[in-house]
PDB file of N, CA and C in Angstrom:
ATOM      1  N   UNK A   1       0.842  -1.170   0.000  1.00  0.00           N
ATOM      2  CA  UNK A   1       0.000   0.000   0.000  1.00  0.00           C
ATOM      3  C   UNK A   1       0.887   1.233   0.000  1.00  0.00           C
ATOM      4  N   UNK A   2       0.724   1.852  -1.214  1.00  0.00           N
ATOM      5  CA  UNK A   2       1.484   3.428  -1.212  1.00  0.00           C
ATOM      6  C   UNK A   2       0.479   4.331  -0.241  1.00  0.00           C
ATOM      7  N   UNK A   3       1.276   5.051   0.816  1.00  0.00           N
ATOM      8  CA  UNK A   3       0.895   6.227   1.535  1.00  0.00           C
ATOM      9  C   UNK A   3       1.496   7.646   0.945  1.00  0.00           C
ATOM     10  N   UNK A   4       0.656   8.430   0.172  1.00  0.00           N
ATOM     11  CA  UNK A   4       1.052   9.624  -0.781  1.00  0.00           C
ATOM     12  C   UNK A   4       1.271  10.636   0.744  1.00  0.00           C
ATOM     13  N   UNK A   5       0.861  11.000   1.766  1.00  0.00           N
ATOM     14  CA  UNK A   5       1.064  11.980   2.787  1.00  0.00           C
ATOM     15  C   UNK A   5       1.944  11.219   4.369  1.00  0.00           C
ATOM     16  N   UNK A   6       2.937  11.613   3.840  1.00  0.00           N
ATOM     17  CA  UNK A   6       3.779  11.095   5.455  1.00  0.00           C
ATOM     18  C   UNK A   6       4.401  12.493   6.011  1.00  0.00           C
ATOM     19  N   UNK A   7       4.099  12.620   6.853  1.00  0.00           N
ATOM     20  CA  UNK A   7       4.727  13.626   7.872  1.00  0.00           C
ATOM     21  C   UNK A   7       5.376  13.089   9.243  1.00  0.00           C
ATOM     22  N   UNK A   8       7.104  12.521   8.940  1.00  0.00           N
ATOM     23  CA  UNK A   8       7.643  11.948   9.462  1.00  0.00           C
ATOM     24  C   UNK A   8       8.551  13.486  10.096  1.00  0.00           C
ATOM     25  N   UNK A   9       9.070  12.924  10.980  1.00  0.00           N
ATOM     26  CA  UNK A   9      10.120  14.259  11.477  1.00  0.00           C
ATOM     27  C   UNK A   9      11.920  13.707  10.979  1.00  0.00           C
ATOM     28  N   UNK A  10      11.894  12.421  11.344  1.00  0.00           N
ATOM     29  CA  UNK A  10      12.913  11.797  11.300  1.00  0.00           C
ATOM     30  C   UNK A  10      13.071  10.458   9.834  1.00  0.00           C
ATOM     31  N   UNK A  11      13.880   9.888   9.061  1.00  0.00           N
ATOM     32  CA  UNK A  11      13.735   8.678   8.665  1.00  0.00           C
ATOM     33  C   UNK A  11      15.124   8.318   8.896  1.00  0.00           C
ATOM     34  N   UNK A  12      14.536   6.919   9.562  1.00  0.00           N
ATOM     35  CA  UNK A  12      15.994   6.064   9.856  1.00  0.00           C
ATOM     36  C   UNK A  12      15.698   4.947   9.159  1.00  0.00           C
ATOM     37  N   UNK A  13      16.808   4.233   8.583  1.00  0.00           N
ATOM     38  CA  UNK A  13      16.823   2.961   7.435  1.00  0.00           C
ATOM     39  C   UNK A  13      17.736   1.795   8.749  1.00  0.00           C
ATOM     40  N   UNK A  14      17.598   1.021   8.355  1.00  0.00           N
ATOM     41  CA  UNK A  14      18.227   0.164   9.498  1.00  0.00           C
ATOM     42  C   UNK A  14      19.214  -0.331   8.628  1.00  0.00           C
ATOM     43  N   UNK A  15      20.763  -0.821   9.057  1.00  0.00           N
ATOM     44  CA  UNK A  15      21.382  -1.319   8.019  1.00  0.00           C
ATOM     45  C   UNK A  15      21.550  -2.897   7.890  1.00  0.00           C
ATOM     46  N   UNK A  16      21.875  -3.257   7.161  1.00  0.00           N
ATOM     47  CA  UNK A  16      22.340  -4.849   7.588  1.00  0.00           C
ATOM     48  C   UNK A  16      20.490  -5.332   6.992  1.00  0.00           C
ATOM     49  N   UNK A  17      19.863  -6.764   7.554  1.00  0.00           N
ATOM     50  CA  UNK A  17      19.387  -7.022   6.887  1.00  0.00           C
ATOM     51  C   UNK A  17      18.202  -7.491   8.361  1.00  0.00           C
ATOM     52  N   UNK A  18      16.848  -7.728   8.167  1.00  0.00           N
ATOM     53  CA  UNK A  18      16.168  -7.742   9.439  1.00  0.00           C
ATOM     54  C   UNK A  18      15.181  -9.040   8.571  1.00  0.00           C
ATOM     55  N   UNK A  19      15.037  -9.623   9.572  1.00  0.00           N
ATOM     56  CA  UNK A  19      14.177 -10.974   9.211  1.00  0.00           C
ATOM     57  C   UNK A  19      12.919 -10.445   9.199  1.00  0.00           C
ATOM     58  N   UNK A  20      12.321 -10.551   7.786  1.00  0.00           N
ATOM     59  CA  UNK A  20      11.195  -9.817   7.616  1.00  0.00           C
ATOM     60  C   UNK A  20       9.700 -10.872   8.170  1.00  0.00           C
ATOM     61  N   UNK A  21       9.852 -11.958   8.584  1.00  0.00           N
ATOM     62  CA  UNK A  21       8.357 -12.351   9.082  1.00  0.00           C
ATOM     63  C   UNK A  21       8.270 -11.602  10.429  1.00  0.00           C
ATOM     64  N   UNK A  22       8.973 -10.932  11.184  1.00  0.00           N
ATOM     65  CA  UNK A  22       8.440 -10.196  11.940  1.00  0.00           C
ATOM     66  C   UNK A  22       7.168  -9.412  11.900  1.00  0.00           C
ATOM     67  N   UNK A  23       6.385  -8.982  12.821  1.00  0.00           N
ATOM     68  CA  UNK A  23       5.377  -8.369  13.351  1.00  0.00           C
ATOM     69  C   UNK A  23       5.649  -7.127  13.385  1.00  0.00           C
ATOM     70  N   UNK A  24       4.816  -6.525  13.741  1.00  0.00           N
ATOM     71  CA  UNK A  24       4.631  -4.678  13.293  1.00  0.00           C
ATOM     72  C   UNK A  24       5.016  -4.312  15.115  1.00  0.00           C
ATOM     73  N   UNK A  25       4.473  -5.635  15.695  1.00  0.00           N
ATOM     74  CA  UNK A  25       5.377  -5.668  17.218  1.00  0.00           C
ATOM     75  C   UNK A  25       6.752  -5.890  17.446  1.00  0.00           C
ATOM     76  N   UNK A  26       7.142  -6.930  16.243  1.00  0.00           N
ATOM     77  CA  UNK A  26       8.619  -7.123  16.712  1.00  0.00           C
ATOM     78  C   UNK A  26       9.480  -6.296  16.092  1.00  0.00           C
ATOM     79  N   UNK A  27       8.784  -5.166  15.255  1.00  0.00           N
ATOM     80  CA  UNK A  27       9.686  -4.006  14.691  1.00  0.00           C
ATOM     81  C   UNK A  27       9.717  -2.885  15.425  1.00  0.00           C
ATOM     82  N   UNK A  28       8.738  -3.053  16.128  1.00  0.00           N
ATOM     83  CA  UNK A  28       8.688  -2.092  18.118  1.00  0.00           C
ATOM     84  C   UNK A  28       9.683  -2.238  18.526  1.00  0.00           C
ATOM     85  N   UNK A  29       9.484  -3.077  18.809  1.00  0.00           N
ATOM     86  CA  UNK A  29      10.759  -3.668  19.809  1.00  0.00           C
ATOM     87  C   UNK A  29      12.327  -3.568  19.661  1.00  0.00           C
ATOM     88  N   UNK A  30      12.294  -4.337  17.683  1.00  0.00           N
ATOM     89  CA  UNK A  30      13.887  -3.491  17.573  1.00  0.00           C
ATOM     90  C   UNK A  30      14.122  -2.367  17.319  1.00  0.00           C
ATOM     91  N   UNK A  31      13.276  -1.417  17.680  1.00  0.00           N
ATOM     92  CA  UNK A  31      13.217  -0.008  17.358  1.00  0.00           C
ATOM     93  C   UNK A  31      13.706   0.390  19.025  1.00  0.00           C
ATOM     94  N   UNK A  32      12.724   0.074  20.140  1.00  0.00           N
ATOM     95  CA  UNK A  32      13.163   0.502  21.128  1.00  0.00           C
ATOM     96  C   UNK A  32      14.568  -0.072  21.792  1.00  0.00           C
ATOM     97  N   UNK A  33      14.478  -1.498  21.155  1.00  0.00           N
ATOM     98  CA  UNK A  33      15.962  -1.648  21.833  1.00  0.00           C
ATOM     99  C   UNK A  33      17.103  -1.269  20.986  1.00  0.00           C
ATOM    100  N   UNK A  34      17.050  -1.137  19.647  1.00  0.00           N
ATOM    101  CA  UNK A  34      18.627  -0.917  18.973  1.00  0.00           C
ATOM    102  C   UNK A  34      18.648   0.558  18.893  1.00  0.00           C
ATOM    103  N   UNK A  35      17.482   1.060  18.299  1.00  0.00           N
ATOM    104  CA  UNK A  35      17.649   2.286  18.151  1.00  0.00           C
ATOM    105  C   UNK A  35      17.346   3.843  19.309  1.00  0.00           C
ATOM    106  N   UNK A  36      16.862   2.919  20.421  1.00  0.00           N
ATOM    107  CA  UNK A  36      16.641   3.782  21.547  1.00  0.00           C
ATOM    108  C   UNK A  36      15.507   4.806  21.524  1.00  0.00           C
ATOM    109  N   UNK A  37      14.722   4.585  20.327  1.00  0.00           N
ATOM    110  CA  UNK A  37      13.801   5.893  19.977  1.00  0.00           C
ATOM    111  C   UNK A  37      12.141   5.117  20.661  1.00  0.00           C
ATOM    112  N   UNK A  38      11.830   6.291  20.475  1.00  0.00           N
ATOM    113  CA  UNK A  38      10.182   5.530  20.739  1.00  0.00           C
ATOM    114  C   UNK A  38       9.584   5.385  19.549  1.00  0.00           C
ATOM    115  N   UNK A  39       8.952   4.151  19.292  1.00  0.00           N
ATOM    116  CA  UNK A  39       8.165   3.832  18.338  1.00  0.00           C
ATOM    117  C   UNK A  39       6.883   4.647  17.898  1.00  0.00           C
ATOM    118  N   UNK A  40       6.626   5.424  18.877  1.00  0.00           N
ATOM    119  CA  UNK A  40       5.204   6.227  18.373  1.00  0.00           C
ATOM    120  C   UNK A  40       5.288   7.819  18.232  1.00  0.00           C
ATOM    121  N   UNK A  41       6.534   7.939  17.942  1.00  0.00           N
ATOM    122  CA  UNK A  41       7.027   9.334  17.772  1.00  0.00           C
ATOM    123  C   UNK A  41       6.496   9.269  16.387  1.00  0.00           C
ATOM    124  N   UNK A  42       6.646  10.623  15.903  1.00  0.00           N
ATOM    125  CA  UNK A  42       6.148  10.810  13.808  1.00  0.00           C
ATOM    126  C   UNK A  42       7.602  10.543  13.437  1.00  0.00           C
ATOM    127  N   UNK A  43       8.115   9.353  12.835  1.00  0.00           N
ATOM    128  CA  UNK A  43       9.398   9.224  12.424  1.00  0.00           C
ATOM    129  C   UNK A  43       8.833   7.851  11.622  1.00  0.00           C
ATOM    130  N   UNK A  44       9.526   7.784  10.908  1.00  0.00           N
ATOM    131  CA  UNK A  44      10.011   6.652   9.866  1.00  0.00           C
ATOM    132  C   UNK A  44      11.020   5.525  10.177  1.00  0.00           C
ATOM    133  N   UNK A  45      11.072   4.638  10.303  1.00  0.00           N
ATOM    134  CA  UNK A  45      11.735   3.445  10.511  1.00  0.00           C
ATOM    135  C   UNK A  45      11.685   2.313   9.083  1.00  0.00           C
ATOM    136  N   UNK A  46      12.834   2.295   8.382  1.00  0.00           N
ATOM    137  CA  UNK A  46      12.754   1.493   7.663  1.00  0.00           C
ATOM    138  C   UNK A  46      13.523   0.162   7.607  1.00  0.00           C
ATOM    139  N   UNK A  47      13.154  -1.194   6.938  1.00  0.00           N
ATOM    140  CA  UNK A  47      13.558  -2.112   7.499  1.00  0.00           C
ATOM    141  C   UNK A  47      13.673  -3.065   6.339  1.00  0.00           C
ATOM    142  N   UNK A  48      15.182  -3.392   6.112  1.00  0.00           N
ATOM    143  CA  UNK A  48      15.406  -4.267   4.683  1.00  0.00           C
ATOM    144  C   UNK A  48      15.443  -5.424   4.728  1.00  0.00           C
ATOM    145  N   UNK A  49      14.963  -6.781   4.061  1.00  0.00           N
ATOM    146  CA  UNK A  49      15.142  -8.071   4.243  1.00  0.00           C
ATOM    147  C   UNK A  49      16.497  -8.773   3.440  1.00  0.00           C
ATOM    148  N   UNK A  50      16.561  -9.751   3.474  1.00  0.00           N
ATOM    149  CA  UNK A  50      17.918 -10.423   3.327  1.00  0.00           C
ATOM    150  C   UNK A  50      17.978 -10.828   2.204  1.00  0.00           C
ATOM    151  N   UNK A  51      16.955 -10.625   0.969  1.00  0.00           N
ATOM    152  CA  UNK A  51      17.363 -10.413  -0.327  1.00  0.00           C
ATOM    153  C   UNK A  51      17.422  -9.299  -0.668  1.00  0.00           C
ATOM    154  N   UNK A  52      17.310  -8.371   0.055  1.00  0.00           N
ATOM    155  CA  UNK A  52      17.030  -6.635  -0.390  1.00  0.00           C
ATOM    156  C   UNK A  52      16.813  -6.366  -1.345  1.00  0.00           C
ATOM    157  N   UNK A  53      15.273  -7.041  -1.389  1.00  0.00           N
ATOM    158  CA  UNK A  53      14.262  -6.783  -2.696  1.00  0.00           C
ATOM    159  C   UNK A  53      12.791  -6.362  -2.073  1.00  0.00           C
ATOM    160  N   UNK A  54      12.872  -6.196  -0.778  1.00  0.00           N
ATOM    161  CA  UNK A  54      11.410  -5.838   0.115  1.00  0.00           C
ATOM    162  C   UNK A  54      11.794  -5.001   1.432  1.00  0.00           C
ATOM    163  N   UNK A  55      11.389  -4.116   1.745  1.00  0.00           N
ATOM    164  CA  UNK A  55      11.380  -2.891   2.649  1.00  0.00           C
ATOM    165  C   UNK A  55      10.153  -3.082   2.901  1.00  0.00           C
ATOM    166  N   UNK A  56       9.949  -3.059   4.818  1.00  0.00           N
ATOM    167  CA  UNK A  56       9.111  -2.785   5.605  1.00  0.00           C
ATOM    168  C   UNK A  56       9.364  -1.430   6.336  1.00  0.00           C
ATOM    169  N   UNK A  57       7.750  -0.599   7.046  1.00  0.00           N
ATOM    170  CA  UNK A  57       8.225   0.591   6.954  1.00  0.00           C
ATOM    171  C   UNK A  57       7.579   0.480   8.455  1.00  0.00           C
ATOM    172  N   UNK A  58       7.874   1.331   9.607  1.00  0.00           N
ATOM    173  CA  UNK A  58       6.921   1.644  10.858  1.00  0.00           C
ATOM    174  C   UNK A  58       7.428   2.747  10.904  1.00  0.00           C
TER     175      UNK A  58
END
């Protein structure tokens, strides 16, 4: 699903590669623990899988 209006303050890309069957919870989580931020701030979190052919976004 394309979202045409994001009003993010921040976008962070994660590097390296994140096991994408994760949950929209378990991308919480490595948000609060690696990246120290809060998940429900207006920011962008992006998240690449291990063929880096699919990006997940919170």
């Amino acid at each position: 699903m394309l979202i045409r209006n994001i009003t993010a303050d921040h976008i962070y890309l994660a590097c390296g590669h994140t096991d994408m069957r994760k949950s929209i919870n378990g991308l919480a989580s490595l948000v609060k623990d690696h990246f120290k931020k809060n998940p429900f701030q207006p920011t962008l979190f992006l998240f690449c899988g291990r063929r880096k052919d699919r990006i997940k976004g919170l």
